[in-house]
C-alpha atoms as a PDB file:
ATOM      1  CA  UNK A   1      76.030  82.042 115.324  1.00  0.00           C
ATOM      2  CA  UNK A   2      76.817  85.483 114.156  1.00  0.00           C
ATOM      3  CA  UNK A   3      80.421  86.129 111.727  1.00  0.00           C
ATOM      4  CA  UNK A   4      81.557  88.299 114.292  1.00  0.00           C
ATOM      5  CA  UNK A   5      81.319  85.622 117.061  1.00  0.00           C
ATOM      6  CA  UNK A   6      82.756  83.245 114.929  1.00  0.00           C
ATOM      7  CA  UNK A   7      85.928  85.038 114.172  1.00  0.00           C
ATOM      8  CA  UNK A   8      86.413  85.881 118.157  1.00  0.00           C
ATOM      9  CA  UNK A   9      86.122  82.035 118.311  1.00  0.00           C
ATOM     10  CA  UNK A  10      88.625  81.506 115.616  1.00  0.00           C
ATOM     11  CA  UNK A  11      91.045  84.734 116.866  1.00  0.00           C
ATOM     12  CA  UNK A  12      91.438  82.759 120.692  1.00  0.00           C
ATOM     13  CA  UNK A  13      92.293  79.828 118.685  1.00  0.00           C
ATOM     14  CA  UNK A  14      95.012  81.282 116.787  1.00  0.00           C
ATOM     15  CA  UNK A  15      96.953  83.347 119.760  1.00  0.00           C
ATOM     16  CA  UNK A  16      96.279  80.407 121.746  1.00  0.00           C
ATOM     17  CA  UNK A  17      98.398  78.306 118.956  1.00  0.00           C
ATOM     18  CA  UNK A  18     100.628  81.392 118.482  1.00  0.00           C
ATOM     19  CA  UNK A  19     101.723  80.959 122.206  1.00  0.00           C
ATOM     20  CA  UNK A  20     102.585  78.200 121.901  1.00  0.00           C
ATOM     21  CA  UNK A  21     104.888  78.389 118.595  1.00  0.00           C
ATOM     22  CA  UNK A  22     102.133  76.725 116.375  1.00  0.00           C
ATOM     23  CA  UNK A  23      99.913  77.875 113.512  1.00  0.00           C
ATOM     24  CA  UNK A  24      96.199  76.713 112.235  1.00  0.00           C
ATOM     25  CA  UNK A  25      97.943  75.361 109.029  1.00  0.00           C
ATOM     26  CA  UNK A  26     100.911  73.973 110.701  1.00  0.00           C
ATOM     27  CA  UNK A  27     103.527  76.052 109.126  1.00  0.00           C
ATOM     28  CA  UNK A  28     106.246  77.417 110.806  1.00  0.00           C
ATOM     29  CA  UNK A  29     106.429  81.251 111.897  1.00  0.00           C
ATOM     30  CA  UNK A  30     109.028  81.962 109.111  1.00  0.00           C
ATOM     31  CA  UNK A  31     107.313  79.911 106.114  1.00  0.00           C
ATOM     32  CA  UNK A  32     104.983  80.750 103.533  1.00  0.00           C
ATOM     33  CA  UNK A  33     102.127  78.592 101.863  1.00  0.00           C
ATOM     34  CA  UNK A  34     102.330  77.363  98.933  1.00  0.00           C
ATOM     35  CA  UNK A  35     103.022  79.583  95.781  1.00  0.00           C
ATOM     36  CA  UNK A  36     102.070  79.149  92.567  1.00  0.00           C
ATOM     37  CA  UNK A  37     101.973  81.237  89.594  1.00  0.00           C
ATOM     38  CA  UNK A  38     100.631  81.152  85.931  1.00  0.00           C
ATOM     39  CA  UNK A  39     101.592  82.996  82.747  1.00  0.00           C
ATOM     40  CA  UNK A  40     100.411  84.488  79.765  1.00  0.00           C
ATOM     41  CA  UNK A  41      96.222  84.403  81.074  1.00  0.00           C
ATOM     42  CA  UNK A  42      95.333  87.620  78.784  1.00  0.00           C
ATOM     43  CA  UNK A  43      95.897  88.015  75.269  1.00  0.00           C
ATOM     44  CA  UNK A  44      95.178  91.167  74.913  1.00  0.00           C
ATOM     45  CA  UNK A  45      97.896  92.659  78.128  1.00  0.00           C
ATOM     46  CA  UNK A  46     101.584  92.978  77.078  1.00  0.00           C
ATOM     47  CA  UNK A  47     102.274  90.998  80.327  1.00  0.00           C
ATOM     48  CA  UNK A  48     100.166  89.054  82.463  1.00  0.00           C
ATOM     49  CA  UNK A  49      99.865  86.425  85.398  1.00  0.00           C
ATOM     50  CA  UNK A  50      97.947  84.809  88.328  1.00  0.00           C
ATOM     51  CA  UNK A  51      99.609  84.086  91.270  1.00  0.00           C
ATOM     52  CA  UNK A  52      98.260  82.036  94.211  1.00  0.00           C
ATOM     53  CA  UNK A  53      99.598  82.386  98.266  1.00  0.00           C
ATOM     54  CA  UNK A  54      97.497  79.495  99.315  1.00  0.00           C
ATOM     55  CA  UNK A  55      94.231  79.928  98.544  1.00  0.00           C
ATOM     56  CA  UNK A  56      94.481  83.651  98.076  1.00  0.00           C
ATOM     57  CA  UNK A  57      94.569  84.729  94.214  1.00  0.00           C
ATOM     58  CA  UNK A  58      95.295  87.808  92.284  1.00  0.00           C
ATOM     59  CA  UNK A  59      95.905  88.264  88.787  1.00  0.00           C
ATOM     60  CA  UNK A  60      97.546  91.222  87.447  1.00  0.00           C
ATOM     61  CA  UNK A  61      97.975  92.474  83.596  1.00  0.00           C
ATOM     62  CA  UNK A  62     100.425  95.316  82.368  1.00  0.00           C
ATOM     63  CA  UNK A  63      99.313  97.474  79.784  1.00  0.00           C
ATOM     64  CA  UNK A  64     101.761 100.034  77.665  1.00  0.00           C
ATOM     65  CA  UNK A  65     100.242 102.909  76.503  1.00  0.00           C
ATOM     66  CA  UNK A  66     102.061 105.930  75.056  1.00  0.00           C
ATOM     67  CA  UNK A  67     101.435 108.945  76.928  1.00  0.00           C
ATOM     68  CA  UNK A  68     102.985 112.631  77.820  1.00  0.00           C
ATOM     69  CA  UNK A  69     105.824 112.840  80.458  1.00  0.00           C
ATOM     70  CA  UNK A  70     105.292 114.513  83.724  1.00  0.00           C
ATOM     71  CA  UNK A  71     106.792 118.516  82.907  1.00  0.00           C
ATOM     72  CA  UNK A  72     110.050 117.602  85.502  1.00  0.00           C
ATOM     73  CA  UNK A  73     110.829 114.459  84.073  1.00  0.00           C
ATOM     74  CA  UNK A  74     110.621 114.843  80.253  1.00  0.00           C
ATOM     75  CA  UNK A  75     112.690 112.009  79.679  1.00  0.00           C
ATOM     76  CA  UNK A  76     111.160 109.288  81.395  1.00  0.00           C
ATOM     77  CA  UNK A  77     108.671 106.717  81.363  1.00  0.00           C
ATOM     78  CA  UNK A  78     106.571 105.517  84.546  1.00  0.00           C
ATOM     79  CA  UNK A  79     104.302 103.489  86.178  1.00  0.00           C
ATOM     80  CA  UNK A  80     100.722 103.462  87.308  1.00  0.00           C
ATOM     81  CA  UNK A  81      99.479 100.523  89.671  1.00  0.00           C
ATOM     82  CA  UNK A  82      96.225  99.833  90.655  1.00  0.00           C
ATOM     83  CA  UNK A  83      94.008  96.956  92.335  1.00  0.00           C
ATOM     84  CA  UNK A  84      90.176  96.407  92.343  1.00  0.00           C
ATOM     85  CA  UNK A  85      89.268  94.086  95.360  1.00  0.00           C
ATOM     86  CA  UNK A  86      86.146  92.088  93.379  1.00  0.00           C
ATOM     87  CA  UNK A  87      83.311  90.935  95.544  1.00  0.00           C
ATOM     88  CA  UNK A  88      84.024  87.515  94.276  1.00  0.00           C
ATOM     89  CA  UNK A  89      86.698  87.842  96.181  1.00  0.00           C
ATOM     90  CA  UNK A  90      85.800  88.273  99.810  1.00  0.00           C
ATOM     91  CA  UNK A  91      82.644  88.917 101.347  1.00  0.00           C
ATOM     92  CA  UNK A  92      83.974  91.731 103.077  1.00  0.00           C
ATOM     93  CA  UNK A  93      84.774  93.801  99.965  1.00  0.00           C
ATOM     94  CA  UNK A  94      82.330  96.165  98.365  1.00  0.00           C
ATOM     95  CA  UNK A  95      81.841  97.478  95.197  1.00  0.00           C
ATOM     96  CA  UNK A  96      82.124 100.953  93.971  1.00  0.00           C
ATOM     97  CA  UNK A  97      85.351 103.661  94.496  1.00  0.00           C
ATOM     98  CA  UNK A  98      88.423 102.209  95.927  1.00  0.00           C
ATOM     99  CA  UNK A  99      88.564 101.435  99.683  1.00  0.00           C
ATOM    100  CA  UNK A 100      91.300 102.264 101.899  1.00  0.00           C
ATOM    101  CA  UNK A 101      92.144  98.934 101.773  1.00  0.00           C
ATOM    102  CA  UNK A 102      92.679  98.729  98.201  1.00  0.00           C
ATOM    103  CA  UNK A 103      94.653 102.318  98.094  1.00  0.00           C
ATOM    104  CA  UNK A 104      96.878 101.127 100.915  1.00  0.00           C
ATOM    105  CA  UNK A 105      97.634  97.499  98.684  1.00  0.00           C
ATOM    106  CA  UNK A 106      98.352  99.392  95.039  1.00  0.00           C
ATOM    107  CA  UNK A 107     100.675 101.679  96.895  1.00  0.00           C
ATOM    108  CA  UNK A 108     102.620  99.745  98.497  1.00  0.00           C
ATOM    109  CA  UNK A 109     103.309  97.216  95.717  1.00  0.00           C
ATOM    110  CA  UNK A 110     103.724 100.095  93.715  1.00  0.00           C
ATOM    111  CA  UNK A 111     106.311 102.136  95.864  1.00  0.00           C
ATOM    112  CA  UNK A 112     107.925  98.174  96.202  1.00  0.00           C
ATOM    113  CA  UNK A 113     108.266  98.553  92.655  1.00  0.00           C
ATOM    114  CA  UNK A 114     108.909 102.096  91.950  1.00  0.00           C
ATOM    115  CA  UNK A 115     111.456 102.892  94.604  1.00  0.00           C
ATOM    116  CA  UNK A 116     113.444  99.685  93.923  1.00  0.00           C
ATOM    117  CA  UNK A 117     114.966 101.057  90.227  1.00  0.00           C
ATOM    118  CA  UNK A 118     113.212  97.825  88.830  1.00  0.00           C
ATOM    119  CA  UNK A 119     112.767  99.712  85.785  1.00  0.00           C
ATOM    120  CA  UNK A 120     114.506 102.199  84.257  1.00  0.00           C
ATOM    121  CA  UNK A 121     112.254 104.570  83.088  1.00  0.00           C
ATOM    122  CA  UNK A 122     114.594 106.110  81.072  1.00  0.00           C
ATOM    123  CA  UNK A 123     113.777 103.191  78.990  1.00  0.00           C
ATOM    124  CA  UNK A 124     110.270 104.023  78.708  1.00  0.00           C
ATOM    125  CA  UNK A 125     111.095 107.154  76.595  1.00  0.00           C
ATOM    126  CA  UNK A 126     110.148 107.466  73.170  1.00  0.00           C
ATOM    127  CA  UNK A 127     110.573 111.021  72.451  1.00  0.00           C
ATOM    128  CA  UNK A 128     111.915 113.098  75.031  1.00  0.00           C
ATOM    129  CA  UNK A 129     109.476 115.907  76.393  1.00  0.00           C
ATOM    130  CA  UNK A 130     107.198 114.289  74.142  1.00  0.00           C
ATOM    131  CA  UNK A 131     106.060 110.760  74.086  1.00  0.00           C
ATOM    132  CA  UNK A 132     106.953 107.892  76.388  1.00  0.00           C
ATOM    133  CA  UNK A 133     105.210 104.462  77.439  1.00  0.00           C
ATOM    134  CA  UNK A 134     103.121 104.586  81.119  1.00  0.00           C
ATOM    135  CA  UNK A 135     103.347 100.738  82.197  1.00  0.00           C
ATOM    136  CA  UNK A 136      99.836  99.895  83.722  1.00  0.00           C
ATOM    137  CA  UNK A 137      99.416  96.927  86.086  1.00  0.00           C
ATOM    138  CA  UNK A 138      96.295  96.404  86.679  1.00  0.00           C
ATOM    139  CA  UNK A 139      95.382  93.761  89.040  1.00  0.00           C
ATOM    140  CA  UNK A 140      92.449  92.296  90.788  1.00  0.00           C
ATOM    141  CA  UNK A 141      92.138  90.269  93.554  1.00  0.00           C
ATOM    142  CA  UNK A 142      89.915  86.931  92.732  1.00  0.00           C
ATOM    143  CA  UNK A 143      90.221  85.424  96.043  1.00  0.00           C
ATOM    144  CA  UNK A 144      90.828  86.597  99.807  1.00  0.00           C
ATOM    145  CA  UNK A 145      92.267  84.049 102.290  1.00  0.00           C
ATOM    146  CA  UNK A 146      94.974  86.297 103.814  1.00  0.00           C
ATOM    147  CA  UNK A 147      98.020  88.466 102.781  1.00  0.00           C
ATOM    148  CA  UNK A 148      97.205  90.191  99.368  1.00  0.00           C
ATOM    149  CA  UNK A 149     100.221  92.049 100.148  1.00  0.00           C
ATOM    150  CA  UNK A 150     102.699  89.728  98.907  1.00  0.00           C
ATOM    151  CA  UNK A 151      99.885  87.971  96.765  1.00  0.00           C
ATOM    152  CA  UNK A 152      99.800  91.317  94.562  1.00  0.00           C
ATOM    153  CA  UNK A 153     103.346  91.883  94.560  1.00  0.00           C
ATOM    154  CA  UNK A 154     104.107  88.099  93.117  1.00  0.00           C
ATOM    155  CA  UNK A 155     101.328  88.573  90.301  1.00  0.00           C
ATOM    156  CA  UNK A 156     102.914  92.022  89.495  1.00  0.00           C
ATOM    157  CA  UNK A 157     106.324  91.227  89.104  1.00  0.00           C
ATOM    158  CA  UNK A 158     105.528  87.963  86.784  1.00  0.00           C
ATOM    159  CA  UNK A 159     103.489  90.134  84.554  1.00  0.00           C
ATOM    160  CA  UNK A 160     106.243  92.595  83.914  1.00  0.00           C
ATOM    161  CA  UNK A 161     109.004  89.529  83.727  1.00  0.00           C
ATOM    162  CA  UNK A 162     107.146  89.220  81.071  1.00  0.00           C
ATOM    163  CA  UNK A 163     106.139  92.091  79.683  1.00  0.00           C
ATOM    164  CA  UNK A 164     106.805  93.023  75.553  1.00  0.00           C
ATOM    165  CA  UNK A 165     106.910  96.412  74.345  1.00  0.00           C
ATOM    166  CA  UNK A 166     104.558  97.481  71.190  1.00  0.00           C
ATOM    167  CA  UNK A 167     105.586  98.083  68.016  1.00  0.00           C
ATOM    168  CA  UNK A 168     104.963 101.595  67.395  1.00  0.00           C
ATOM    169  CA  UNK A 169     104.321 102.971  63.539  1.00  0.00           C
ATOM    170  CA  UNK A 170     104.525 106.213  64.094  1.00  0.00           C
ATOM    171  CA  UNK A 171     102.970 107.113  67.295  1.00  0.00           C
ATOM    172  CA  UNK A 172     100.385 104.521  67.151  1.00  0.00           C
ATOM    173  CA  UNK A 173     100.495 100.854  68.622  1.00  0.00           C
ATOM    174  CA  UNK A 174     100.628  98.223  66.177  1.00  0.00           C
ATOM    175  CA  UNK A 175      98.416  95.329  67.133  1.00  0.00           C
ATOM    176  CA  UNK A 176     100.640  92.026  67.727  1.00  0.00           C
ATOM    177  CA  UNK A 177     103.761  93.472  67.015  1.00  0.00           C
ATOM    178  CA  UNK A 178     106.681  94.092  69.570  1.00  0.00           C
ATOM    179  CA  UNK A 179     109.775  95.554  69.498  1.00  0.00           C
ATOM    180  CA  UNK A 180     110.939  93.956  72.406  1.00  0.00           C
ATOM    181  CA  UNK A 181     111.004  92.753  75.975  1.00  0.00           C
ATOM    182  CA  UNK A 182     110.642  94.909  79.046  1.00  0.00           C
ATOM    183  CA  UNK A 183     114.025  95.082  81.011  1.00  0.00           C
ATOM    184  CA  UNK A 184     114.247  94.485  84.541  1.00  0.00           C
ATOM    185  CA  UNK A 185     117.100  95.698  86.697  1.00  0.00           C
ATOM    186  CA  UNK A 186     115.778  93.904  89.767  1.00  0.00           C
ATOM    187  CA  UNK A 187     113.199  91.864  91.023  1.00  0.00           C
ATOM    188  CA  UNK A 188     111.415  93.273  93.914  1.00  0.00           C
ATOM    189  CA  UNK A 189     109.459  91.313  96.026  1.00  0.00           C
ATOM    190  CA  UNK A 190     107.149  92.085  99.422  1.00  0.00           C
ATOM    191  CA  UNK A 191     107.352  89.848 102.508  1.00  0.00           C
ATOM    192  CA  UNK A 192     104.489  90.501 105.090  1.00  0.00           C
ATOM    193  CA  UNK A 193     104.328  89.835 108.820  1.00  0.00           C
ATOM    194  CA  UNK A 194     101.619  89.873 111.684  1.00  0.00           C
ATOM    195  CA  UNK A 195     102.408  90.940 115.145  1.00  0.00           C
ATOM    196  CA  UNK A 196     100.239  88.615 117.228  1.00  0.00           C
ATOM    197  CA  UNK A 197     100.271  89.089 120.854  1.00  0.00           C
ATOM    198  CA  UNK A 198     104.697  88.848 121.198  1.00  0.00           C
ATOM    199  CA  UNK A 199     105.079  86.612 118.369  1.00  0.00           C
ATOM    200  CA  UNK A 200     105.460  87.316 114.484  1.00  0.00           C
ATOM    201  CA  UNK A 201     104.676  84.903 111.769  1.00  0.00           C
ATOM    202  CA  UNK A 202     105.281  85.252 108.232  1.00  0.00           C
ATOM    203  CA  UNK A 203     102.677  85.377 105.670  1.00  0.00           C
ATOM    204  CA  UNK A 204      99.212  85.744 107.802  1.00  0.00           C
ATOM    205  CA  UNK A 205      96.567  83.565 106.250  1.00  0.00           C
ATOM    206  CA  UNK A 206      92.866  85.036 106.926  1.00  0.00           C
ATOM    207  CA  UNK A 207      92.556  84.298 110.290  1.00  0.00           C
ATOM    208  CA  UNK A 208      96.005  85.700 111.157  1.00  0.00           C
ATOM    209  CA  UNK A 209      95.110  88.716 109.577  1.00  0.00           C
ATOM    210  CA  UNK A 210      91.808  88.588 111.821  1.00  0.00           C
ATOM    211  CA  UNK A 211      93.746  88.352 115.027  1.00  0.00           C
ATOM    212  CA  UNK A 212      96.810  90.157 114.385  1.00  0.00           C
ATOM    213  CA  UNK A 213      97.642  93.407 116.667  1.00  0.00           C
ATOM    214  CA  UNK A 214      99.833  94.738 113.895  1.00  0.00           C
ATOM    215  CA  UNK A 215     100.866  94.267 110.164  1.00  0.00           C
ATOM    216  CA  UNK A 216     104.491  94.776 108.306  1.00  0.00           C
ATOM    217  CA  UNK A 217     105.610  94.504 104.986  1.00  0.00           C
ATOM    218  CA  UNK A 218     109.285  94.922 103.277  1.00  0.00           C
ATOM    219  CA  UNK A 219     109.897  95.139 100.007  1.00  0.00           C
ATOM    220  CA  UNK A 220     113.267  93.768  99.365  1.00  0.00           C
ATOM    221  CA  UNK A 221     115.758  93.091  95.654  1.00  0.00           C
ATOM    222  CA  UNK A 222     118.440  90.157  94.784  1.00  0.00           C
ATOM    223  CA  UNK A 223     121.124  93.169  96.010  1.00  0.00           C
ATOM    224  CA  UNK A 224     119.752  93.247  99.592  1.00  0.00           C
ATOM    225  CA  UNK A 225     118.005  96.075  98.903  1.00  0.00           C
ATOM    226  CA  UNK A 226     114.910  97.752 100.471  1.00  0.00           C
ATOM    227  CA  UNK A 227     112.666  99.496  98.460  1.00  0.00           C
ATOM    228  CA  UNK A 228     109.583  99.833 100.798  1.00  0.00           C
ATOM    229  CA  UNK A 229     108.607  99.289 104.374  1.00  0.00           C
ATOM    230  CA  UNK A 230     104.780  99.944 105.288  1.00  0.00           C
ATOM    231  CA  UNK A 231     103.301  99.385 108.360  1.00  0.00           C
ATOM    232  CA  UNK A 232      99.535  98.826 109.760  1.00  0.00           C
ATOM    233  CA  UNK A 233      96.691  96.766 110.429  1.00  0.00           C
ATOM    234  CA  UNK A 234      96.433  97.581 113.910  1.00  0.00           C
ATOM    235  CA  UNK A 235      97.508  99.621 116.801  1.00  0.00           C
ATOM    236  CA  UNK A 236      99.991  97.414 118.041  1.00  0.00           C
ATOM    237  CA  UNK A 237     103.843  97.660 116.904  1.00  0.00           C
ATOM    238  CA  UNK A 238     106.899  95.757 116.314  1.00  0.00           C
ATOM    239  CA  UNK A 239     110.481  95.588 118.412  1.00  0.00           C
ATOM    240  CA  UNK A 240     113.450  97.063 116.528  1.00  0.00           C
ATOM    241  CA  UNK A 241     114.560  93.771 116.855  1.00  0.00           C
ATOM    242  CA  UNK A 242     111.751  92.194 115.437  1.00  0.00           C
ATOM    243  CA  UNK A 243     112.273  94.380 112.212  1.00  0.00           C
ATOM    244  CA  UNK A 244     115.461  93.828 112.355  1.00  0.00           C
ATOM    245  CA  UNK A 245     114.571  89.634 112.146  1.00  0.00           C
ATOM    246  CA  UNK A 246     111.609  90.360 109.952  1.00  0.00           C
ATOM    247  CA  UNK A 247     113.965  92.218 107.236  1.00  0.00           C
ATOM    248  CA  UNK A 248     116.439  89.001 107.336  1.00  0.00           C
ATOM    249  CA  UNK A 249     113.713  86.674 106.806  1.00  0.00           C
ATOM    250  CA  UNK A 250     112.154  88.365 104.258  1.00  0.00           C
ATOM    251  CA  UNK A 251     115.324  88.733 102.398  1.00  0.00           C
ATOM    252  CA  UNK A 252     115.842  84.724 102.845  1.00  0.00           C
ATOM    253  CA  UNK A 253     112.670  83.685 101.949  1.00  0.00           C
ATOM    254  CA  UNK A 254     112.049  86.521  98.586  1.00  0.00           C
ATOM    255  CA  UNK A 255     115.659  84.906  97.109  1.00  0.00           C
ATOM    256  CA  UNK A 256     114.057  80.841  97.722  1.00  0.00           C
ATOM    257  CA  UNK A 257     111.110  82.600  95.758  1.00  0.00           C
ATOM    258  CA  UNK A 258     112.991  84.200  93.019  1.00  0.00           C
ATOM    259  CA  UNK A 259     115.257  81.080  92.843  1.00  0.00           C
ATOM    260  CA  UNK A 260     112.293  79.213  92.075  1.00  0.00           C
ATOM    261  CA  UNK A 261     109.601  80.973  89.962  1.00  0.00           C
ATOM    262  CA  UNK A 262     111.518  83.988  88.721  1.00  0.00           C
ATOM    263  CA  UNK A 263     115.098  81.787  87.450  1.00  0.00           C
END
């Protein structure tokens, strides 16, 4: 039996189930699989972490590197996120330049980021119109089974909760010394929905994502508020309404997951 066939087999399943308020895993349409996340997994990043949605896995690392400030904002830092989907992870991902896939993932979690004033990147300066730090999160996906989205956005938070900043002598990094920890203002976090025929569940596993007719993700802080909405995954759409639900959950459930892995 071909892949293709199989996952027509396995999308009738799950609207079937979806119809009738149920889900392959039997989790409810607001809940989210298990999370787990680990610590400290690089020696060499100034932050790093793995965090695991299920079965789904993505590791990110920040980097600080001094750099030049962009001409219109001599007095600030920034960021620059980026995500490599590894083969490893998913037979559907390829190697070589970035897929739209890929783009689509780094952006969002970065504009989640970004947008949300979780760093002040006035922070980031060292010498104004001169030098200042450009945080790098790096992350790569190890394992696929559904919802990167909020997958990435868990792994890149942790690594900048814990993030030090390098001792600089001069204008040159000293190796294993810091000067201190990376400051925080909020904690952004990304909750992602599927649309599946006129029901939304939280946190698509693989073959949610498979059968979905639409995708949404909200980036939401401790403050209620939103730093990013992005939608796709399909030519279907969502209900003011069922934003308007979606936004509340996601707010609910990001504060149980702060409350728990972020203190």
């Amino acid at each position: 039996m071909s892949e293709s066939v199989i996952w027509d087999v396995k999308n009738e399943k799950v609207r079937e189930l979806i119809k009738e308020g149920k889900r392959l895993d039997g989790r409810k349409a607001d809940e989210y699989r298990p999370i787990e996340i680990q610590l400290g997994i690089s020696e060499n990043a100034e932050g790093s972490a793995i965090a695991k949605i299920g079965k789904s896995q993505v590791v990110a690392g920040v980097k600080l590197m001094p750099g030049t400030p962009y001409p219109d904002s001599p007095g600030e830092g920034t960021i620059s996120v980026g995500i490599e989907l590894l083969q490893m992870a998913s037979p559907s991902f390829e190697s070589g330049p970035p897929k739209a896939e890929a783009i689509e993932l780094s952006r969002v979690v970065d504009r989640g980021i970004r947008e949300s004033k979780c760093i002040d990147f006035k922070d980031l300066c060292i010498r104004e119109g001169e030098l200042v730090w450009i945080a790098f999160i790096d992350m790569y996906a190890l394992n696929h089974d559904g919802n990167l989205f909020d997958t990435a956005s868990i792994a890149a938070l942790a690594a900048l909760a814990h993030t030090k900043i390098p001792k600089l002598d001069g204008d040159k990094i000293v190796k294993g010394e810091y000067s201190g920890k990376l400051k925080l203002a909020r904690k952004p976090l990304l909750c992602t929905f599927a649309k599946i025929g006129n029901n939304v569940v939280l946190d698509p596993g693989l073959a949610e994502e498979h059968a979905l007719d639409a995708r949404f993700s909200v980036a939401t802080t401790e403050d209620g508020y939103l730093s990013a909405f992005q939608k796709g995954g399909g030519a279907g759409g969502f209900t003011k309404q069922e934003i308007s639900d979606s936004i509340d959950i996601a707010m609910k459930n990001a504060k149980e997951i702060r409350k728990k892995h972020f203190g």
